[in-house]
N, C-alpha and C. Protein backbone atom coordinates (compact mmCIF):
# COMPACT_ATOMS: atom_id res chain seq x y z
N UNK A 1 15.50 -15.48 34.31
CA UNK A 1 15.77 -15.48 32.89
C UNK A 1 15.29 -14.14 32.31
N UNK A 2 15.94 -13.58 31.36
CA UNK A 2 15.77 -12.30 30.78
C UNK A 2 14.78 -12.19 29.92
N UNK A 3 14.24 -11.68 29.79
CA UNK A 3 12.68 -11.43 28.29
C UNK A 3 13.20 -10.72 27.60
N UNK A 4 13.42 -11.07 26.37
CA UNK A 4 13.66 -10.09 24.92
C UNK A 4 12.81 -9.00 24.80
N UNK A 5 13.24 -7.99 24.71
CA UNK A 5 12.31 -6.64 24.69
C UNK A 5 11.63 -6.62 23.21
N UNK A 6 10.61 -6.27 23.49
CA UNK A 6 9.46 -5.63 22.88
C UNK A 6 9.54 -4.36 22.11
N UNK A 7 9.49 -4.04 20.87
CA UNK A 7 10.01 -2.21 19.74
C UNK A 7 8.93 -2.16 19.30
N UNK A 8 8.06 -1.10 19.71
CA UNK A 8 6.76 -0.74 18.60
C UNK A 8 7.16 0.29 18.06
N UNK A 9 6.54 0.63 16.98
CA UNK A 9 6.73 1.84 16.22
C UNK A 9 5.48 2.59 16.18
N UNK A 10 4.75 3.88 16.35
CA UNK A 10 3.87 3.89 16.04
C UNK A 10 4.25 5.59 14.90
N UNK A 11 3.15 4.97 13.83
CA UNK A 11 3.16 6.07 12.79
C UNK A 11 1.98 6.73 12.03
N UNK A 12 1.85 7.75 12.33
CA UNK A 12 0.50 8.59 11.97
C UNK A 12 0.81 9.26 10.67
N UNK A 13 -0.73 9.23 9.57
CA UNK A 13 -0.56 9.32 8.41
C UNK A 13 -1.74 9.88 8.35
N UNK A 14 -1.58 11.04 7.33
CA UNK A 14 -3.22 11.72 7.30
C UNK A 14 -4.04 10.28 6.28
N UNK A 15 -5.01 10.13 6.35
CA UNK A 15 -6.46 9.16 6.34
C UNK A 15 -5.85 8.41 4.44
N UNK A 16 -5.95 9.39 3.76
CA UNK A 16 -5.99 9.64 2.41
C UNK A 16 -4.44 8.99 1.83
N UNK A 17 -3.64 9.08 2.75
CA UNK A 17 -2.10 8.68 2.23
C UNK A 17 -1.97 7.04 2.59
N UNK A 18 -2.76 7.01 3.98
CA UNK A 18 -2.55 5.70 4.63
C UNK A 18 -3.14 4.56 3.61
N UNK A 19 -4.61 5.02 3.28
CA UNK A 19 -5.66 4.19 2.39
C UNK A 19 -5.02 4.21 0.64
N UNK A 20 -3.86 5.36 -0.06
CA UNK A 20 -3.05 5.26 -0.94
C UNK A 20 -1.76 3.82 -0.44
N UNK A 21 -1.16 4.30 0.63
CA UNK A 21 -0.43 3.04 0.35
C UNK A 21 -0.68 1.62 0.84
N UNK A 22 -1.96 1.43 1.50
CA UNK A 22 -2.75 0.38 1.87
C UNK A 22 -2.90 -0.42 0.74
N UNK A 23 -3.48 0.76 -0.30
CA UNK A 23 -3.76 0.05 -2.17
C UNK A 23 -2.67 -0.72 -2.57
N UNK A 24 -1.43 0.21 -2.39
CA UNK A 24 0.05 0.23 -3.13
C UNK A 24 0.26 -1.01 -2.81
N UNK A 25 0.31 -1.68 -1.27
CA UNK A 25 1.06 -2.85 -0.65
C UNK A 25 -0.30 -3.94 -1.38
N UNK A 26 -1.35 -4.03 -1.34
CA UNK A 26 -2.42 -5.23 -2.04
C UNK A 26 -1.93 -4.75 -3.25
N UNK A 27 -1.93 -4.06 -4.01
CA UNK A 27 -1.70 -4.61 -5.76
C UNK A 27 -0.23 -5.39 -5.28
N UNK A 28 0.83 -4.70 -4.84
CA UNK A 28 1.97 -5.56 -4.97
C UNK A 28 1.82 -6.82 -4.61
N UNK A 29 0.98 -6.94 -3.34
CA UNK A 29 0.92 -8.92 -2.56
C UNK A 29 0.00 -9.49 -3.98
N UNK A 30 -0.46 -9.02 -4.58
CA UNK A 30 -1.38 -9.51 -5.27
C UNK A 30 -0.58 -9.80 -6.53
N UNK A 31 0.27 -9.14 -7.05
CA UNK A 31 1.37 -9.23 -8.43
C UNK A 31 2.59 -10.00 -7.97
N UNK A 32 2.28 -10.94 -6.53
CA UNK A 32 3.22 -12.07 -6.47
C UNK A 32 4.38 -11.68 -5.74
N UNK A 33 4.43 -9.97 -4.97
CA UNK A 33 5.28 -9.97 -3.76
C UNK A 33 6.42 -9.58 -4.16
N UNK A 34 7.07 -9.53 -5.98
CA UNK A 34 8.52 -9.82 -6.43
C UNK A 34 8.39 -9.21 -7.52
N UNK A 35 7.21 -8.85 -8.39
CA UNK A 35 7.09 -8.51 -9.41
C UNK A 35 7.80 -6.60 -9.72
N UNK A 36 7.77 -6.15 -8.78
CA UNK A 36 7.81 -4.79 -8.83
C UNK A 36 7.88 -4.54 -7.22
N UNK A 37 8.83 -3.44 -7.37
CA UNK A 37 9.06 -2.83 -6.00
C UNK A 37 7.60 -2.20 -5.49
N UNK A 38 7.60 -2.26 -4.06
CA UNK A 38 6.21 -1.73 -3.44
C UNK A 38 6.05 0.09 -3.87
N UNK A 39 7.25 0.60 -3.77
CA UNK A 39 7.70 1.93 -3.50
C UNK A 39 7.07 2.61 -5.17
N UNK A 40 7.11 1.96 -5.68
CA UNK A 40 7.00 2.01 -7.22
C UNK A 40 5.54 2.43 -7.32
N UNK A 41 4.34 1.58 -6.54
CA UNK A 41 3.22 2.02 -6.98
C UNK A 41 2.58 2.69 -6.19
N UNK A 42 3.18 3.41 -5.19
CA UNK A 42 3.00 4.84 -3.94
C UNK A 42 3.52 5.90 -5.25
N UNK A 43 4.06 6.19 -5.31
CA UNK A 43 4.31 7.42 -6.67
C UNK A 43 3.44 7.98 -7.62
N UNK A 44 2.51 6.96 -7.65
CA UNK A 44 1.24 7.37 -8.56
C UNK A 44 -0.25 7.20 -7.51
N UNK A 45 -0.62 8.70 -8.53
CA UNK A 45 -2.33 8.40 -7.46
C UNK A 45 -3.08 7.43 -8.60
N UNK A 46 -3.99 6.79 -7.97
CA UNK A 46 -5.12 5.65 -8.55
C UNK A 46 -6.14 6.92 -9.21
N UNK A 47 -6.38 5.94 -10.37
CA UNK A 47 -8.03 6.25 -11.24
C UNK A 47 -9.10 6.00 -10.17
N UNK A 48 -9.66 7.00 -10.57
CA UNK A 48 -11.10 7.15 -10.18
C UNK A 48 -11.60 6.29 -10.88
N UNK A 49 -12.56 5.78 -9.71
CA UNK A 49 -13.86 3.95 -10.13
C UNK A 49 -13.86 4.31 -11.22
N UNK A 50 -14.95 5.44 -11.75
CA UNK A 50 -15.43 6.06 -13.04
C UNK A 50 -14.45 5.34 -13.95
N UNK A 51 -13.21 5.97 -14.05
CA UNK A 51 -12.24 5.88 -15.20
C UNK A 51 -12.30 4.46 -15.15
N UNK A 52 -12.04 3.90 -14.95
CA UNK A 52 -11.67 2.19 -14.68
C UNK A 52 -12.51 1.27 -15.20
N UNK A 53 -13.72 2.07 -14.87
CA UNK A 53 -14.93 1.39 -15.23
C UNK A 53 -15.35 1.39 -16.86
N UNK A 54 -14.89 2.77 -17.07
CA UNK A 54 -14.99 3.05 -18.63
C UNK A 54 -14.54 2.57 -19.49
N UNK A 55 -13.01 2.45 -18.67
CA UNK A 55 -12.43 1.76 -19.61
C UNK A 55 -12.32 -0.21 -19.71
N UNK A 56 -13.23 -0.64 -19.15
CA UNK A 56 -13.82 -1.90 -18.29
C UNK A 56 -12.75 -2.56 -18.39
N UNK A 57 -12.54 -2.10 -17.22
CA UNK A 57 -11.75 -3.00 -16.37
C UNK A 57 -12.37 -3.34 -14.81
């Protein structure tokens, strides 16, 4: 009997881009998966803690 083959992909990302769209994909799973395209919140860089904090949130 034949075994369905196996496709990995592997993809290297400098440190800083990977941990940007790591963020991007949790806010989206977190805004319900449907709310907004994923691609949408890779386009923008994140506030610094500081800012965020100031503005308490």
């Amino acid at each position: 009997m034949l075994q369905p083959a196996t496709i990995a992909f592997t993809v290297q990302l400098p440190e800083t881009l990977y941990l940007l769209r790591l963020r991007a994909l949790g806010a989206w799973w977190r805004l319900g998966s449907s709310a907004i395209e994923p691609r949408l919140l890779t386009e923008f860089e994140p506030e610094p803690v500081r800012v965020i904090r100031e503005a308490g949130l």
